[in-house]
N, C-alpha and C. Protein backbone atom coordinates (compact mmCIF):
# COMPACT_ATOMS: atom_id res chain seq x y z
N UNK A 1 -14.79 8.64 -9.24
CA UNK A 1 -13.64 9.53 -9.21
C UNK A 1 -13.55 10.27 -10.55
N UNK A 2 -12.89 11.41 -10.42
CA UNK A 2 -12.50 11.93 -11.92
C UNK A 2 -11.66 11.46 -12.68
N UNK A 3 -11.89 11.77 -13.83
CA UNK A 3 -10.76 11.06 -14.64
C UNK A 3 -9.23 11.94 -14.88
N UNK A 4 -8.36 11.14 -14.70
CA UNK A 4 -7.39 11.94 -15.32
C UNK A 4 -5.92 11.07 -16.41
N UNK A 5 -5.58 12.31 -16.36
CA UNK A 5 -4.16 11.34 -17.21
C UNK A 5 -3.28 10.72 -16.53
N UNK A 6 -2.20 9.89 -16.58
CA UNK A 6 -1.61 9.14 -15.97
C UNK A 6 -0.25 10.19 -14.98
N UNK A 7 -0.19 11.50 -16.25
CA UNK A 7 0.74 12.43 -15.74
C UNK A 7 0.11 13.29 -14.27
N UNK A 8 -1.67 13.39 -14.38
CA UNK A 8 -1.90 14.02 -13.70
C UNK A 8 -2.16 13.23 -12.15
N UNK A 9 -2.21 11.81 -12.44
CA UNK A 9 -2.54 11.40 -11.05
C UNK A 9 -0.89 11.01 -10.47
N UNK A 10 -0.19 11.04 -11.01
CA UNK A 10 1.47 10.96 -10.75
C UNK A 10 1.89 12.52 -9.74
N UNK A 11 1.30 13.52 -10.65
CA UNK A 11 1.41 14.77 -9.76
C UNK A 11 1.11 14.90 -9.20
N UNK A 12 -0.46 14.46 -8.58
CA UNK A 12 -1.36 14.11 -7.16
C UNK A 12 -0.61 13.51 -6.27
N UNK A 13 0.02 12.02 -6.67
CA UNK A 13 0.91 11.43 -5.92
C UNK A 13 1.55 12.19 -5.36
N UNK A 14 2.56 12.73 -6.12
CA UNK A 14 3.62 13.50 -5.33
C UNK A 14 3.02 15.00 -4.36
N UNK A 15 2.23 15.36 -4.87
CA UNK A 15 1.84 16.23 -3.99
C UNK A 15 1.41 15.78 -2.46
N UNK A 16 0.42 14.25 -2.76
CA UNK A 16 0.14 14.32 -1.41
C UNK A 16 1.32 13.35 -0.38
N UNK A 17 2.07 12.64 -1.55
CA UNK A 17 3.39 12.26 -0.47
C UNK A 17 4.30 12.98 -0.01
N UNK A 18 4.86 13.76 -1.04
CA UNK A 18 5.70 14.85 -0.58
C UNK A 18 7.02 14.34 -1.36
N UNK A 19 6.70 13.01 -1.98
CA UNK A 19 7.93 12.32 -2.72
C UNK A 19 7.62 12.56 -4.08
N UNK A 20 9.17 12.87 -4.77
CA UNK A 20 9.28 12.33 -6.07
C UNK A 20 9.12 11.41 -6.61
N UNK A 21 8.03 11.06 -7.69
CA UNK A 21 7.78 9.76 -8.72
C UNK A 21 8.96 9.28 -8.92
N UNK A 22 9.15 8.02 -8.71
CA UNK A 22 10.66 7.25 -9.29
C UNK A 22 10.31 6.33 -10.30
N UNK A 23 10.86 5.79 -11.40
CA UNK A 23 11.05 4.96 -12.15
C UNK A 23 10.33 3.92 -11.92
N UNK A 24 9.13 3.05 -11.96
CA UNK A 24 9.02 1.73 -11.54
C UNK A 24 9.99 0.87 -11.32
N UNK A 25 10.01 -0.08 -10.62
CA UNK A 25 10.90 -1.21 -10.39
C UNK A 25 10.48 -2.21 -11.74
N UNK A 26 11.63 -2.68 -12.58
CA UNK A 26 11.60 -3.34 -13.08
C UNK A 26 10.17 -4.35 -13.16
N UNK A 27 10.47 -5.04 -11.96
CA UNK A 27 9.75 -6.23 -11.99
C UNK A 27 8.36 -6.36 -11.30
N UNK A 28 7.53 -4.90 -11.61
CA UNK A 28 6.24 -4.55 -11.10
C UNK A 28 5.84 -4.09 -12.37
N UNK A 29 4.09 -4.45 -12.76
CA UNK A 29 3.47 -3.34 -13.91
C UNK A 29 2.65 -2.57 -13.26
N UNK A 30 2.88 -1.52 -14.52
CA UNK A 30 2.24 -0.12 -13.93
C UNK A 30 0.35 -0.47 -14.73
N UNK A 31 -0.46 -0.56 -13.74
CA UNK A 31 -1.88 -0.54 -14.14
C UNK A 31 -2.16 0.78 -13.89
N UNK A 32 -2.89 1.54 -14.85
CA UNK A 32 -3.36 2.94 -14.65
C UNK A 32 -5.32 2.76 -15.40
N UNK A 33 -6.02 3.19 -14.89
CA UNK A 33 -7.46 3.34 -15.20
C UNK A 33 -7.58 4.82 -15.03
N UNK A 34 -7.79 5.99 -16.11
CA UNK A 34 -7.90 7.67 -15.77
C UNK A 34 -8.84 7.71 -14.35
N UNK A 35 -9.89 7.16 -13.92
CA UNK A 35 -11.05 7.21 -13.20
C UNK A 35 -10.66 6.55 -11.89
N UNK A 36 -9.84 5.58 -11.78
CA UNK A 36 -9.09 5.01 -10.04
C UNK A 36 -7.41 5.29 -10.07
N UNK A 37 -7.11 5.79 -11.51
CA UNK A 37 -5.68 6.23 -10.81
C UNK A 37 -4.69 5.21 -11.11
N UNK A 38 -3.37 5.12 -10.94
CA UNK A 38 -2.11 4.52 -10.81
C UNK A 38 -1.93 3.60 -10.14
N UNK A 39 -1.21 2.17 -9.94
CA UNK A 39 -0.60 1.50 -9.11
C UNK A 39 0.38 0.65 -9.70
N UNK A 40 1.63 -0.01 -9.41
CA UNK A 40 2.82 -0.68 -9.64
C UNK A 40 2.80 -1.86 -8.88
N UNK A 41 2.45 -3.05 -9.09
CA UNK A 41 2.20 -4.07 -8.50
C UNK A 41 2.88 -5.32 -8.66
N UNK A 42 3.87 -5.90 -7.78
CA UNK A 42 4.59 -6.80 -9.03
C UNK A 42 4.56 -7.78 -7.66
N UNK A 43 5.49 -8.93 -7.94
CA UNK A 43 5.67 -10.09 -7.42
C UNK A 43 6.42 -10.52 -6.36
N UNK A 44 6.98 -10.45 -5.52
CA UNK A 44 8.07 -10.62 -4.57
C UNK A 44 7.99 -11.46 -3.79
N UNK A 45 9.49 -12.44 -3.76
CA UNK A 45 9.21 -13.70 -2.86
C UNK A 45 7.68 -14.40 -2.42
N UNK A 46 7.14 -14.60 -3.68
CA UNK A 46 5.88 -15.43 -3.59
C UNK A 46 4.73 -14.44 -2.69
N UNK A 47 4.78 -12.76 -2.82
CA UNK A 47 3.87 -12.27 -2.12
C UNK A 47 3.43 -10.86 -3.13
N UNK A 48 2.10 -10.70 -3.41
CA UNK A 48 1.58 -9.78 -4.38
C UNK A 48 1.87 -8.28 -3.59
N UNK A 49 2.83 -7.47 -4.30
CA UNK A 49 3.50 -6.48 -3.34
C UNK A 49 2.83 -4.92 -4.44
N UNK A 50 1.97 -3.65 -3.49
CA UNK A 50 1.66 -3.10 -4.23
C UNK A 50 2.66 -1.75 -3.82
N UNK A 51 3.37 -1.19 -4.64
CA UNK A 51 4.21 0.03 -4.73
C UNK A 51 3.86 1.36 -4.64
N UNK A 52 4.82 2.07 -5.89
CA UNK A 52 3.63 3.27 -5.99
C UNK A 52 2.55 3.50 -6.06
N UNK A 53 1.42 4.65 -5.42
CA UNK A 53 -0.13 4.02 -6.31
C UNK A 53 -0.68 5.30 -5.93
N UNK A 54 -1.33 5.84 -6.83
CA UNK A 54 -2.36 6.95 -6.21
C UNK A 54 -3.35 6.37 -6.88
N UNK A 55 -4.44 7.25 -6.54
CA UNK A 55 -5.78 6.94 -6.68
C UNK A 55 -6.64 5.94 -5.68
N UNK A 56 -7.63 5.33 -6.09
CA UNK A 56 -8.63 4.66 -5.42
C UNK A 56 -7.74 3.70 -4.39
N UNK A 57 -7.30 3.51 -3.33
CA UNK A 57 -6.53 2.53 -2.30
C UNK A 57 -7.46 1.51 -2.28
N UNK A 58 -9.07 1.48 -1.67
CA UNK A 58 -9.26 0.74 -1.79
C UNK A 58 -9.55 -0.72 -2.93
N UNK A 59 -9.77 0.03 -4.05
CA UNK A 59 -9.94 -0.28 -6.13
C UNK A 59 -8.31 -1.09 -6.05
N UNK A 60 -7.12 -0.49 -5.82
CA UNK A 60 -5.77 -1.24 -5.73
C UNK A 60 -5.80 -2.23 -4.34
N UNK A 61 -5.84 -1.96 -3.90
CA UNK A 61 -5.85 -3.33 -2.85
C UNK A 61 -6.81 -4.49 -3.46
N UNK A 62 -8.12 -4.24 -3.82
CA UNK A 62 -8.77 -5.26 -4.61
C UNK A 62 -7.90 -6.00 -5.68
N UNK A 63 -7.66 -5.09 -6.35
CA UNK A 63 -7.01 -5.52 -7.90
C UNK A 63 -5.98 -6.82 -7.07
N UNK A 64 -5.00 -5.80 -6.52
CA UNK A 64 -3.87 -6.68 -5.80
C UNK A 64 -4.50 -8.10 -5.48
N UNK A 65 -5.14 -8.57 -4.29
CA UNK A 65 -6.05 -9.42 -4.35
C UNK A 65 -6.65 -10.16 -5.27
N UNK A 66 -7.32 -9.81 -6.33
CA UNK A 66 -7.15 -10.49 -7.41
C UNK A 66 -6.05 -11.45 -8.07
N UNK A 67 -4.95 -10.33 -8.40
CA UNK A 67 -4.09 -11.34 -8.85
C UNK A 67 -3.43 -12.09 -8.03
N UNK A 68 -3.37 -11.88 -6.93
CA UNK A 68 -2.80 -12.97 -5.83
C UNK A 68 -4.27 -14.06 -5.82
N UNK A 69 -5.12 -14.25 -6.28
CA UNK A 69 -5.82 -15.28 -6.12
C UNK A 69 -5.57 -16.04 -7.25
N UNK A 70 -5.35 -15.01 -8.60
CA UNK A 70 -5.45 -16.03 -9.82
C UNK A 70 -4.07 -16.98 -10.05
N UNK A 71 -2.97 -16.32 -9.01
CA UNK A 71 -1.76 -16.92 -9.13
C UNK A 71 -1.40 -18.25 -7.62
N UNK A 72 -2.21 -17.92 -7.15
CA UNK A 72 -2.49 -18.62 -5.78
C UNK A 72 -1.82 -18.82 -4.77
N UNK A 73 -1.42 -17.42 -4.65
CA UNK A 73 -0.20 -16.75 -3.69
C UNK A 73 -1.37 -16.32 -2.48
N UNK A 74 -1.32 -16.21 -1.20
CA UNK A 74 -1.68 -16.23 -0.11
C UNK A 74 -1.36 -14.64 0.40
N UNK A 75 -0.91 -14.09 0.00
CA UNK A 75 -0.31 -13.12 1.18
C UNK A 75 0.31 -11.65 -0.25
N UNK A 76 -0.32 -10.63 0.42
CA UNK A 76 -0.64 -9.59 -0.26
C UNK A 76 0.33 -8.28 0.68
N UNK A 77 1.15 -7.40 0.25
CA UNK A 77 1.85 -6.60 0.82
C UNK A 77 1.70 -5.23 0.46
N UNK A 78 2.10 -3.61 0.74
CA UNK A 78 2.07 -2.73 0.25
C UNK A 78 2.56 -1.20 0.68
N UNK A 79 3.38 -1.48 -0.05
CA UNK A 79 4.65 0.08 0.52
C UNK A 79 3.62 1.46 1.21
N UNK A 80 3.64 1.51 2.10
CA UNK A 80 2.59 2.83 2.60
C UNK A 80 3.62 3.59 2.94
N UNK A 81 3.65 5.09 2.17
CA UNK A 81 4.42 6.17 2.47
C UNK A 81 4.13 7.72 3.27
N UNK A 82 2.75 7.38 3.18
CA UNK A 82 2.11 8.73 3.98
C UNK A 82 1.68 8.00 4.96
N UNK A 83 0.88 8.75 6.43
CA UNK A 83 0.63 8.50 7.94
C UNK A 83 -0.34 7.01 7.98
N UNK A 84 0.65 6.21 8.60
CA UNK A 84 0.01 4.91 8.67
C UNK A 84 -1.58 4.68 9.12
N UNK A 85 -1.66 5.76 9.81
CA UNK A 85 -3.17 5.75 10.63
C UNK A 85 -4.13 5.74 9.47
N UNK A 86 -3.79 6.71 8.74
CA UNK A 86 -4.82 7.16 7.78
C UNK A 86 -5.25 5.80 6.66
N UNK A 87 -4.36 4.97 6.34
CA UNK A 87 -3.71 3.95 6.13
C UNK A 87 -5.20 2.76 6.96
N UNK A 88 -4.90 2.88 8.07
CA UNK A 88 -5.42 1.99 9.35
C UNK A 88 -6.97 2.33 8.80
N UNK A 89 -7.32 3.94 8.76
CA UNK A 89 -8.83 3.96 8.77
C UNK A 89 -9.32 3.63 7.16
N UNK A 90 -8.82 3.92 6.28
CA UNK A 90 -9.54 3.83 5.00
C UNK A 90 -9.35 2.21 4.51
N UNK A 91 -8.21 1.18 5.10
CA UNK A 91 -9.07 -0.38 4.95
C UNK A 91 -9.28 -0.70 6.48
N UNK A 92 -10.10 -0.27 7.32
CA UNK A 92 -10.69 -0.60 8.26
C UNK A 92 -9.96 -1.56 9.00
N UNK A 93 -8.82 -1.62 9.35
CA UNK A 93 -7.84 -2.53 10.49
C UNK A 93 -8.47 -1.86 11.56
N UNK A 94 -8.65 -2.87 12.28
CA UNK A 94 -8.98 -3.18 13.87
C UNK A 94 -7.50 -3.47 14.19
N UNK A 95 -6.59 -2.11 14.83
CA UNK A 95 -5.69 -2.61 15.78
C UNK A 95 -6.04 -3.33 17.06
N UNK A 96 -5.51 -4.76 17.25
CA UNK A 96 -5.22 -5.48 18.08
C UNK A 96 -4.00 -5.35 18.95
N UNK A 97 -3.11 -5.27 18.42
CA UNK A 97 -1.78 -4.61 19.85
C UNK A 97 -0.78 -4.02 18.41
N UNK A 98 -0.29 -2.70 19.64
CA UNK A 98 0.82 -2.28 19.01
C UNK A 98 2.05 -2.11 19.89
N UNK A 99 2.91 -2.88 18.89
CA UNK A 99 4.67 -3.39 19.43
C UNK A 99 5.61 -1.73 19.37
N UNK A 100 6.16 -1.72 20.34
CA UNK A 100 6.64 -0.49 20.22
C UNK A 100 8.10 -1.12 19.78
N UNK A 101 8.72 -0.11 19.24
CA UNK A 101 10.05 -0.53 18.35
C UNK A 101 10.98 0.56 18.72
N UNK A 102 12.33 0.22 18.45
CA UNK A 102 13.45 1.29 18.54
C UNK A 102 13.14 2.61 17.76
N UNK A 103 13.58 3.72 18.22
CA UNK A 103 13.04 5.15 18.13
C UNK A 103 11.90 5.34 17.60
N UNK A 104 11.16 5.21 18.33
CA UNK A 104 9.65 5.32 18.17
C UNK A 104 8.79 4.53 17.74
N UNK A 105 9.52 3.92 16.54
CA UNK A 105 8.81 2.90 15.71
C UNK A 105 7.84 2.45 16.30
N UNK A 106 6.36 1.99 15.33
CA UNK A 106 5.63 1.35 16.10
C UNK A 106 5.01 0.31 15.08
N UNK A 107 4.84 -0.59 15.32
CA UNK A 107 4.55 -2.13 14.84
C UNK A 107 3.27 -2.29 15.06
N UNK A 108 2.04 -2.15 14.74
CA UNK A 108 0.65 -2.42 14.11
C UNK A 108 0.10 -4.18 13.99
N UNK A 109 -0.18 -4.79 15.10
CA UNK A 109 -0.81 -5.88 14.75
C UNK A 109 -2.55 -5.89 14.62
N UNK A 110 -3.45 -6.24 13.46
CA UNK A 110 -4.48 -5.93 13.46
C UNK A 110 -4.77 -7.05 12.86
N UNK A 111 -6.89 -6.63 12.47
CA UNK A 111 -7.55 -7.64 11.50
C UNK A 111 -8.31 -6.48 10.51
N UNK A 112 -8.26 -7.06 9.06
CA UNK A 112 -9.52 -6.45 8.69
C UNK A 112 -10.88 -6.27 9.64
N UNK A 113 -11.67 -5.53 9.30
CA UNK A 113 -13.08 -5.29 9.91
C UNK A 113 -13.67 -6.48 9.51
N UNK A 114 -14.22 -6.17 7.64
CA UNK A 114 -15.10 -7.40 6.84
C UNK A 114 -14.92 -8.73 6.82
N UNK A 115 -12.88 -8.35 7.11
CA UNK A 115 -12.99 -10.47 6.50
C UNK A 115 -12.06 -10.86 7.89
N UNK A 116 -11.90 -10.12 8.55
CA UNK A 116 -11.35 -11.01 9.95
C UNK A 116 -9.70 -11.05 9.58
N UNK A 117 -9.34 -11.00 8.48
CA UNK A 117 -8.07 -11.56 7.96
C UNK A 117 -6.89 -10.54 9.21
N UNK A 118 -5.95 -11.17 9.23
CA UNK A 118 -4.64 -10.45 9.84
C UNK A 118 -4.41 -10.10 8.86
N UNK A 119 -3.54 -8.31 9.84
CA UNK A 119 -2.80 -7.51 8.68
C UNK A 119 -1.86 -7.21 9.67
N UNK A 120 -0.68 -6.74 9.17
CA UNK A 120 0.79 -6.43 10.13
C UNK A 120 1.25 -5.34 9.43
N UNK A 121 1.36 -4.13 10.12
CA UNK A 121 2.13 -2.85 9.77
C UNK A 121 3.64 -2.86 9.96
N UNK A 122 4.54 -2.96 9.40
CA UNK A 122 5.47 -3.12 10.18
C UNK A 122 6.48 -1.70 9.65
N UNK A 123 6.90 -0.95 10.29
CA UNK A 123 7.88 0.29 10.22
C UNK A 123 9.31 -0.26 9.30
N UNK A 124 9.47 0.25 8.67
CA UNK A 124 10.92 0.24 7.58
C UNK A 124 11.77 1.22 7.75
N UNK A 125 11.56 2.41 8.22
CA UNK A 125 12.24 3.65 8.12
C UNK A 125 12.04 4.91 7.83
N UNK A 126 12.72 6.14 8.26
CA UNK A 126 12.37 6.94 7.83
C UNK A 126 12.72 7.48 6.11
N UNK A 127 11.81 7.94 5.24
CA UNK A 127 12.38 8.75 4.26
C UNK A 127 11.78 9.77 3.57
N UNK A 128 12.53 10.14 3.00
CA UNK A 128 12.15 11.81 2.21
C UNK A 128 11.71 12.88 2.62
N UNK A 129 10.33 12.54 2.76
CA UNK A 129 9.38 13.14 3.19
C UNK A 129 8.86 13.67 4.45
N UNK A 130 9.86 13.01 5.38
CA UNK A 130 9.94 12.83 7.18
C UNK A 130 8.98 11.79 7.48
N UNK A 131 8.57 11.13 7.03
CA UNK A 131 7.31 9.70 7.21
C UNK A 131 8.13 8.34 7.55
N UNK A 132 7.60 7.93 7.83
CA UNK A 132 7.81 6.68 8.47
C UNK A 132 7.63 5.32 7.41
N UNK A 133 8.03 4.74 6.40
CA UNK A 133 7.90 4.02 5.57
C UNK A 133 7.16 2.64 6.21
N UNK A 134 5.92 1.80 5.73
CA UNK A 134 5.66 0.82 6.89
C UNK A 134 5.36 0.12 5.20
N UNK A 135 5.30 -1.21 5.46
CA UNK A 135 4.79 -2.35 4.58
C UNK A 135 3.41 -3.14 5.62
N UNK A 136 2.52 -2.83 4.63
CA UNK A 136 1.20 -3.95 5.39
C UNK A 136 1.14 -5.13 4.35
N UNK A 137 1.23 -6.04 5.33
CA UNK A 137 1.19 -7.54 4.44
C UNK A 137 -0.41 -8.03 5.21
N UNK A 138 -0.75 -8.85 4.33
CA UNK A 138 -1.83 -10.20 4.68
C UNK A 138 -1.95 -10.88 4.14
N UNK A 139 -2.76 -11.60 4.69
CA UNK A 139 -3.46 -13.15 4.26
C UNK A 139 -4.72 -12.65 3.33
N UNK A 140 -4.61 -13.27 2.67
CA UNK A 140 -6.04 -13.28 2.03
C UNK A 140 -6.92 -15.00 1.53
């Protein structure tokens, strides 16, 4: 990837979400590498939860993974704010059934491709941007 500054992959962000950069949450750190980009990754109810993030998705989902192994937390989560599908194809979920939900919502039960693992999309809401806010959690 190219390298950039932390300001410039923040502006990428927002360009391709359509959302304004907000403040980190307190209780997440911001890891930035110029060459994979941004992510905010912090701790929640015993599950490695990844936030804002541009750059490399798949490079942050690793990382994430990581520290959920070195802390020996099981289960890995991550705010997805742009089209879940796109989401679906770039870590290779094999949808297995999808739960249809009140106004439209749709609920994503899958596996990774490589490691078999379950992953669960689950819809949060609409915001900002007109998108559909979903959290994917797993096992790892």
């Amino acid at each position: 990837m190219t390298s950039r500054t932390l300001e410039e992959w923040i502006k990428i962000y927002e360009q391709k979400t359509g959302l304004e950069y907000e403040t980190p949450d307190p209780r997440t750190i911001r890891f930035f590498f110029p060459d994979r980009g941004f992510a905010e990754i912090g701790i929640v109810k015993g599950m490695v939860i990844i936030g804002q993030m541009s750059g490399d998705g798949i490079f942050w989902k690793q990382v994430a993974e990581i520290l959920a192994m070195e802390r020996k937390i099981n289960h890995v989560g991550a705010l997805l704010v742009r089209n879940v599908e796109s989401y679906i194809k770039l870590f290779g979920v094999e949808v297995l059934n999808v739960e249809e939900k009140e106004e439209g919502f749709k609920r994503y039960h899958g596996k990774f491709k490589d490691t078999g693992k379950k992953v669960l999309l689950t819809p949060q809401g609409k915001i900002k941007n007109g998108n559909i806010r979903y959290i994917a959690t797993w096992e790892i």
